[in-house]
Protein backbone atom coordinates (compact mmCIF):
# COMPACT_ATOMS: atom_id res chain seq x y z
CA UNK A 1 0.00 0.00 0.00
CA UNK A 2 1.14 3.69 -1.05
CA UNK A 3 2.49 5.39 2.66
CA UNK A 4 2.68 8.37 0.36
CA UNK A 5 0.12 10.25 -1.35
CA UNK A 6 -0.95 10.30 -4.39
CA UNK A 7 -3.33 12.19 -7.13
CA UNK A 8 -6.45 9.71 -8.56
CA UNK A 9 -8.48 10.82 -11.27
CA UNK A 10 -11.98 9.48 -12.52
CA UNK A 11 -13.03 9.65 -16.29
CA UNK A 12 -16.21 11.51 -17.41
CA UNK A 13 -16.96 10.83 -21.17
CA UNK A 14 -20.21 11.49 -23.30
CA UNK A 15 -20.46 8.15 -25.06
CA UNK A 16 -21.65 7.42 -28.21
CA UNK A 17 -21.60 4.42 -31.34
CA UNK A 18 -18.43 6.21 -32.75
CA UNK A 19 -16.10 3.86 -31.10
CA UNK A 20 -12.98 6.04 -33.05
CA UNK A 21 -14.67 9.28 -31.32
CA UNK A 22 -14.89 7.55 -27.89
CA UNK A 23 -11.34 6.17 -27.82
CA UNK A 24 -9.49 9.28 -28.73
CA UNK A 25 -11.62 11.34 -26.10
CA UNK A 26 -10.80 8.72 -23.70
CA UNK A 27 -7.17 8.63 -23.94
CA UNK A 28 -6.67 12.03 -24.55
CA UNK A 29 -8.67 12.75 -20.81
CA UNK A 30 -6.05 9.47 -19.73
CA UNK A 31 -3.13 11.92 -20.98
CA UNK A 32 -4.08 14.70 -19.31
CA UNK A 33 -4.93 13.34 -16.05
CA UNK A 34 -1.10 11.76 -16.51
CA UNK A 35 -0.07 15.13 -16.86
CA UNK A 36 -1.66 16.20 -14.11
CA UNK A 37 0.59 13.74 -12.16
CA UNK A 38 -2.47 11.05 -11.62
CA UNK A 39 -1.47 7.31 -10.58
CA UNK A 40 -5.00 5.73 -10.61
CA UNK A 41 -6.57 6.84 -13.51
CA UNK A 42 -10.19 5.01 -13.70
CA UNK A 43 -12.35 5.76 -16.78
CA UNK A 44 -16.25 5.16 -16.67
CA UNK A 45 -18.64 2.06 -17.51
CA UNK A 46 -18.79 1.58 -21.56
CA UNK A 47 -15.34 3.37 -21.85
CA UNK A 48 -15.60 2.08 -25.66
CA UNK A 49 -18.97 1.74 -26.94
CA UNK A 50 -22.72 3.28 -26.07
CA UNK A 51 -24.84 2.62 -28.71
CA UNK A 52 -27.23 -0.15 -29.44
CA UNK A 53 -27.16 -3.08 -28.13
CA UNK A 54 -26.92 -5.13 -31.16
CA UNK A 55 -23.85 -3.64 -32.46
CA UNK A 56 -22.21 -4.09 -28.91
CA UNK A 57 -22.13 -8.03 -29.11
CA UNK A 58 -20.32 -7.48 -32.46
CA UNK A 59 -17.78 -5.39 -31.15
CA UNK A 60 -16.78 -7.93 -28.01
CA UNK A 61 -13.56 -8.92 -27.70
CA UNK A 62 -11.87 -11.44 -25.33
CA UNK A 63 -9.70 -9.87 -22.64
CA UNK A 64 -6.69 -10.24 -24.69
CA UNK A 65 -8.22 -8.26 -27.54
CA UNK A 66 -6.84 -5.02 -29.30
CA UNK A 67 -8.49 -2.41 -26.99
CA UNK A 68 -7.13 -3.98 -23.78
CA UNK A 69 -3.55 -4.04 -25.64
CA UNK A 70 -3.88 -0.70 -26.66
CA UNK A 71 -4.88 0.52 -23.19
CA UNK A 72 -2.35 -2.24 -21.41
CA UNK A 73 0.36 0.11 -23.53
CA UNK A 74 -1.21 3.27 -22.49
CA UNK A 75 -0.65 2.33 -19.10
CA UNK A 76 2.72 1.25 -19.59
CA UNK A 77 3.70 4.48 -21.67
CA UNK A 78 2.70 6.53 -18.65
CA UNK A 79 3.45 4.41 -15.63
CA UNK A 80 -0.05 4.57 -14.14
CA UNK A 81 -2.51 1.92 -12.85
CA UNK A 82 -5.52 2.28 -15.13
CA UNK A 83 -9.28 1.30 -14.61
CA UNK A 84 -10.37 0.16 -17.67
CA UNK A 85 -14.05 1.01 -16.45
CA UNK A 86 -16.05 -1.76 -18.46
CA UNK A 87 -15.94 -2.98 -22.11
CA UNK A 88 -18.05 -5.59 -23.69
CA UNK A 89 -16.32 -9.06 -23.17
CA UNK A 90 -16.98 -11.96 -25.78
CA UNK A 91 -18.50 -15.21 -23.90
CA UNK A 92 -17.29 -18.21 -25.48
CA UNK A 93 -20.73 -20.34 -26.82
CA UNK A 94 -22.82 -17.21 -26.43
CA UNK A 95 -23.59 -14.74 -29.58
CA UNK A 96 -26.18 -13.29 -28.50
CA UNK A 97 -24.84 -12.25 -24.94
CA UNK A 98 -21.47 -10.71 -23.95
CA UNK A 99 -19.98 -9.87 -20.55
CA UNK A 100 -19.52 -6.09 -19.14
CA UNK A 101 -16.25 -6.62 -17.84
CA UNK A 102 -13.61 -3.91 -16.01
CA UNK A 103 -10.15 -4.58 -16.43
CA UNK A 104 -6.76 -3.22 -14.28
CA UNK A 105 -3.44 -2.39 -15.45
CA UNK A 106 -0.58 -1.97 -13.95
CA UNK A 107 1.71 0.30 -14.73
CA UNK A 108 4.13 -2.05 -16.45
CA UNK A 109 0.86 -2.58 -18.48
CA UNK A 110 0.12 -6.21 -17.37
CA UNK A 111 -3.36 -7.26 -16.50
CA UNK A 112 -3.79 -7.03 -12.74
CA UNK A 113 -7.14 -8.11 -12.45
CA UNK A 114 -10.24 -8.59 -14.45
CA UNK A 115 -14.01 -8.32 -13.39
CA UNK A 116 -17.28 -8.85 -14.69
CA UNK A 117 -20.22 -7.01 -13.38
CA UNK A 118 -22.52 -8.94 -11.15
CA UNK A 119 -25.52 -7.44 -10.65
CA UNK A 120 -27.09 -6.80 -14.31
CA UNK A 121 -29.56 -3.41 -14.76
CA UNK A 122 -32.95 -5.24 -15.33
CA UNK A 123 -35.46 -2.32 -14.08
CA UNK A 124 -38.31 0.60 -14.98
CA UNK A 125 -36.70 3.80 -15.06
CA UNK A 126 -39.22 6.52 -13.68
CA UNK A 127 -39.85 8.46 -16.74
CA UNK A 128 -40.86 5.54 -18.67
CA UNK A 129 -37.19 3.93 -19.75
CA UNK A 130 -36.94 0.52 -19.20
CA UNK A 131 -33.60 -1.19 -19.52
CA UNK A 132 -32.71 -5.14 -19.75
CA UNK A 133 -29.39 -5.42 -19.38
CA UNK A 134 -29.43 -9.23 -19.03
CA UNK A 135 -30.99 -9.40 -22.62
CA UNK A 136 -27.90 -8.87 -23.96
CA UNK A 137 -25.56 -9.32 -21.06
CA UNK A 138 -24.61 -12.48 -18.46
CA UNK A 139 -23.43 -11.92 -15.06
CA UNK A 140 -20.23 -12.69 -13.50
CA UNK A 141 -19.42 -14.59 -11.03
CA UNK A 142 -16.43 -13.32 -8.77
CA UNK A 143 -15.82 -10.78 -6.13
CA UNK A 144 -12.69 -9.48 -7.29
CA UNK A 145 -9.69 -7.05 -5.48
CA UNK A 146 -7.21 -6.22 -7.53
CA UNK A 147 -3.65 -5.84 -5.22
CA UNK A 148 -1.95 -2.43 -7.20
CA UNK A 149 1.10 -0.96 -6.43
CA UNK A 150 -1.17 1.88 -4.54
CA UNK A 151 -3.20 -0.91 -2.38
CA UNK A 152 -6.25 -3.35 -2.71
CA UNK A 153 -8.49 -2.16 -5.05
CA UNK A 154 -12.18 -3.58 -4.77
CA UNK A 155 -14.01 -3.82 -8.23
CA UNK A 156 -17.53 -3.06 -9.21
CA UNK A 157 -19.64 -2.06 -12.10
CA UNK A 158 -22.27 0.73 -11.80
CA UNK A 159 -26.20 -1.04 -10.69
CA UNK A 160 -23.64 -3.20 -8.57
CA UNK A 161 -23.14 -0.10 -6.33
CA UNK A 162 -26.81 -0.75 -4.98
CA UNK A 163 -25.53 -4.02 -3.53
CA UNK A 164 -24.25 -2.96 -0.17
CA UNK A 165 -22.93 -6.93 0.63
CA UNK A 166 -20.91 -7.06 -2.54
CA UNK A 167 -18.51 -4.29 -1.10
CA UNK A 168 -18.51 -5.61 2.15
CA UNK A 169 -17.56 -8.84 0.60
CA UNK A 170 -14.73 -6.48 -1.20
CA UNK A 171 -13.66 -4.44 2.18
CA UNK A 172 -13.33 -8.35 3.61
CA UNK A 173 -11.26 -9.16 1.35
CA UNK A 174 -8.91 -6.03 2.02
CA UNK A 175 -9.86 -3.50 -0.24
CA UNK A 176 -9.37 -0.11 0.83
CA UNK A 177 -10.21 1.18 -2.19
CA UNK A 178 -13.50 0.84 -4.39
CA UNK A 179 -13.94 1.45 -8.08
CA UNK A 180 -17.48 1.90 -9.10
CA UNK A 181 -17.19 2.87 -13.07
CA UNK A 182 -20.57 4.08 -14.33
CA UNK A 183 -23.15 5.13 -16.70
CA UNK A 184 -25.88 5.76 -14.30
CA UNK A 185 -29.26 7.20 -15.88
CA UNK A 186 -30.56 10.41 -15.74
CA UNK A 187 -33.11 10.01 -13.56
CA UNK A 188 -32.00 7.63 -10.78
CA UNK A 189 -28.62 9.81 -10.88
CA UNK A 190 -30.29 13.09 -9.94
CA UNK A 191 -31.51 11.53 -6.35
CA UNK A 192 -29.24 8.71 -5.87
CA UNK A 193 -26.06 8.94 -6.86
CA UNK A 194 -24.14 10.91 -4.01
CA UNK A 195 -26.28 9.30 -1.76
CA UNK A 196 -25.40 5.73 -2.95
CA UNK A 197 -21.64 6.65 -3.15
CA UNK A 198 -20.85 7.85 -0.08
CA UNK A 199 -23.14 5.63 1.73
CA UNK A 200 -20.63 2.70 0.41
CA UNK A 201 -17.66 5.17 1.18
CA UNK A 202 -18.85 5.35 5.35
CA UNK A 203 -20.08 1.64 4.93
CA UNK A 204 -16.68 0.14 3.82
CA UNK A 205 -14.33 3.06 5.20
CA UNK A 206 -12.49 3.29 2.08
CA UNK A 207 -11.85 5.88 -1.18
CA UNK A 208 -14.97 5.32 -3.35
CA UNK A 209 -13.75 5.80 -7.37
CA UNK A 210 -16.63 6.53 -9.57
CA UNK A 211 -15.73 7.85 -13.06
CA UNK A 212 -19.03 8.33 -14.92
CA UNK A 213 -20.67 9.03 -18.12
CA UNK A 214 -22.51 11.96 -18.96
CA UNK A 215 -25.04 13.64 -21.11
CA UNK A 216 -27.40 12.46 -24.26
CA UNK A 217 -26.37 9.47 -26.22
CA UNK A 218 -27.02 8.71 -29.36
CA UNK A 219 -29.94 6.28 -29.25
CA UNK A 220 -32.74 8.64 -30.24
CA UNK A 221 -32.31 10.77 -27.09
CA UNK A 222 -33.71 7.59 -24.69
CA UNK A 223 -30.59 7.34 -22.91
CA UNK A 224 -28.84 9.99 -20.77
CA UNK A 225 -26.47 9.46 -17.72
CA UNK A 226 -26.29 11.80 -15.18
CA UNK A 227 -22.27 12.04 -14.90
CA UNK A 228 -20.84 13.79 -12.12
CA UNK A 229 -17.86 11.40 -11.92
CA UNK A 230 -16.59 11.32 -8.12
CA UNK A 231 -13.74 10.90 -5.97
CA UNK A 232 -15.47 9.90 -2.14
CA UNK A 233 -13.14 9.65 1.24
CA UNK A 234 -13.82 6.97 4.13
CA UNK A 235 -15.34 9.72 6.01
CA UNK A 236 -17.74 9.66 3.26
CA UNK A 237 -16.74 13.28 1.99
CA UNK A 238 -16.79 14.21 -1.22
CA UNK A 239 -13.36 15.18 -2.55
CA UNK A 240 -13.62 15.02 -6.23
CA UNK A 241 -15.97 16.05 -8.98
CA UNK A 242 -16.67 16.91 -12.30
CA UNK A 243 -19.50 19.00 -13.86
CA UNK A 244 -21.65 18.79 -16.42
CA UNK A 245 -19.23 18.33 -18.96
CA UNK A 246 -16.27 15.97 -20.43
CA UNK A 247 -13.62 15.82 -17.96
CA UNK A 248 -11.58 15.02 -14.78
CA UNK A 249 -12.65 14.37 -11.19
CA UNK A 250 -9.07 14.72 -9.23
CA UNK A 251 -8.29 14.23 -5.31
CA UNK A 252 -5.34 13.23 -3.65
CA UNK A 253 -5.86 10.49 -1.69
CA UNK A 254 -3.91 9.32 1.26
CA UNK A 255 -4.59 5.83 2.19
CA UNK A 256 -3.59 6.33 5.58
CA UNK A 257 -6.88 8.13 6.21
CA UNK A 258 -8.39 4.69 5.37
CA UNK A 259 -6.77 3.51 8.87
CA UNK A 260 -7.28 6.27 10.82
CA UNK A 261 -11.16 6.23 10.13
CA UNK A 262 -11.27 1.91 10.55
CA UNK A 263 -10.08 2.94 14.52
CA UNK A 264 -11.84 5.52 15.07
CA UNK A 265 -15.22 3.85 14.41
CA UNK A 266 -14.08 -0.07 14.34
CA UNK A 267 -17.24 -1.60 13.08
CA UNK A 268 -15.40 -4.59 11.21
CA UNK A 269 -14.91 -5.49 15.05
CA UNK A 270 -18.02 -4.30 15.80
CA UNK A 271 -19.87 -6.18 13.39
CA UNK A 272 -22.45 -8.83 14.48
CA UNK A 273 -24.22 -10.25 11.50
């Protein structure tokens, strides 16, 4: 784990089918959160593609594929750990599903961990949206921690973030970090994002990273994600966000902190059920 401090910065992109237009947005934000002096760098849920749904099974690629080389070397060229937020993973005997699967990087570029989202986004947005994620999605299996060069870092996917027992399960595990990549709707955004976040934040007494998408995508205006990408402390304090617009949330984080609140209030020793 880091004993020194160090700048983290969450991704927020406006998505779209132009894969080309996504990429280059994403790594340019990568570059200039590198510049900034960033070691974690996370970038949202559907870093790649946010289009329809169709076209996303096409575009799966196994983990080895050319967009987790190309981002593997991006990491490497700039000696961060990277977040890979989600891309859509082919499943082997399945063409009509993929998996929505983060990946970390070290900075060396190998492939510290890989995780695929859990909990799948099955609901009735108020407003009239409804989304089926598992039409076109399966579920994953593992509770995953990836052990970076800054500390344990606890991996989820966006609707996972409602699942208070999958971070505990994380926190158990010894994560004292939690990525959260995103594309959270519109409307559930606008009343439960913070809340959500920083509940898991006090819950878990660990840094919360959420990078986010943001803004109208390009499915006939049906889809919009609420953004404000966050950076949340184990007091459950915001420290980091971005606005309405294509960008950066940065906070220094010092993992220390992580230990001082954990004595403080010791509910892992205080816990009963």
């Amino acid at each position: 784990m880091s004993e020194t401090p160090f700048l983290a910065a969450c991704v927020q992109l406006r998505g779209s089918s132009d894969v080309s237009r996504n990429l280059a947005v994403t790594e340019g934000l990568i570059r200039r959160a590198a510049g900034y002096g960033a070691r974690l760098i996370a970038t949202p849920e559907a870093t790649t593609y946010l289009g329809p749904h169709a076209r996303k099974i096409a575009l799966a690629e196994t983990v080895d594929g050319p967009t987790n080389a190309h981002f593997g070397a991006l990491a490497a060229e700039l000696g961060v750990t990277l977040v890979l937020g989600s891309i859509a993973e082919r499943a082997p005997g399945h063409d009509d599903r993929c998996y929505n699967t983060s990946i970390v990087f070290g900075p060396s570029g190998e492939r510290l961990a890989t995780y695929r989202k859990l909990h799948l986004f099955d609901v009735d947005v108020p407003g009239g949206v409804r989304f089926r994620e598992s039409d076109t999605t399966l579920p994953g299996e593992d509770v995953v921690v990836a052990q970076t060069e800054l500390g344990p870092l606890g991996l989820s996917v966006c609707y996972d973030m409602r699942f208070p027992e999958l971070y505990r399960a994380l926190t158990d595990r010894g994560a004292t970090m939690l990525a959260v990549p995103s594309a959270f709707t519109l409307m559930t955004g606008k009343d439960h994002w913070h809340t959500l976040l920083r509940a898991r934040a006090i819950e878990c007494q660990s840094y919360v990273f959420a990078p986010a998408q943001w803004g109208e995508h390009d499915d006939a205006g049906l889809r919009r994600s609420y953004g404000h990408a966050l950076i949340v402390d184990p007091w459950g304090a915001v420290i980091g966000e971005c606005g309405d617009h294509e960008g950066l949330a940065l906070a220094e984080i010092h993992l220390d902190r992580v230990a001082q609140v954990r004595a403080a209030i010791p509910v892992a020793a205080h816990r009963r059920v």
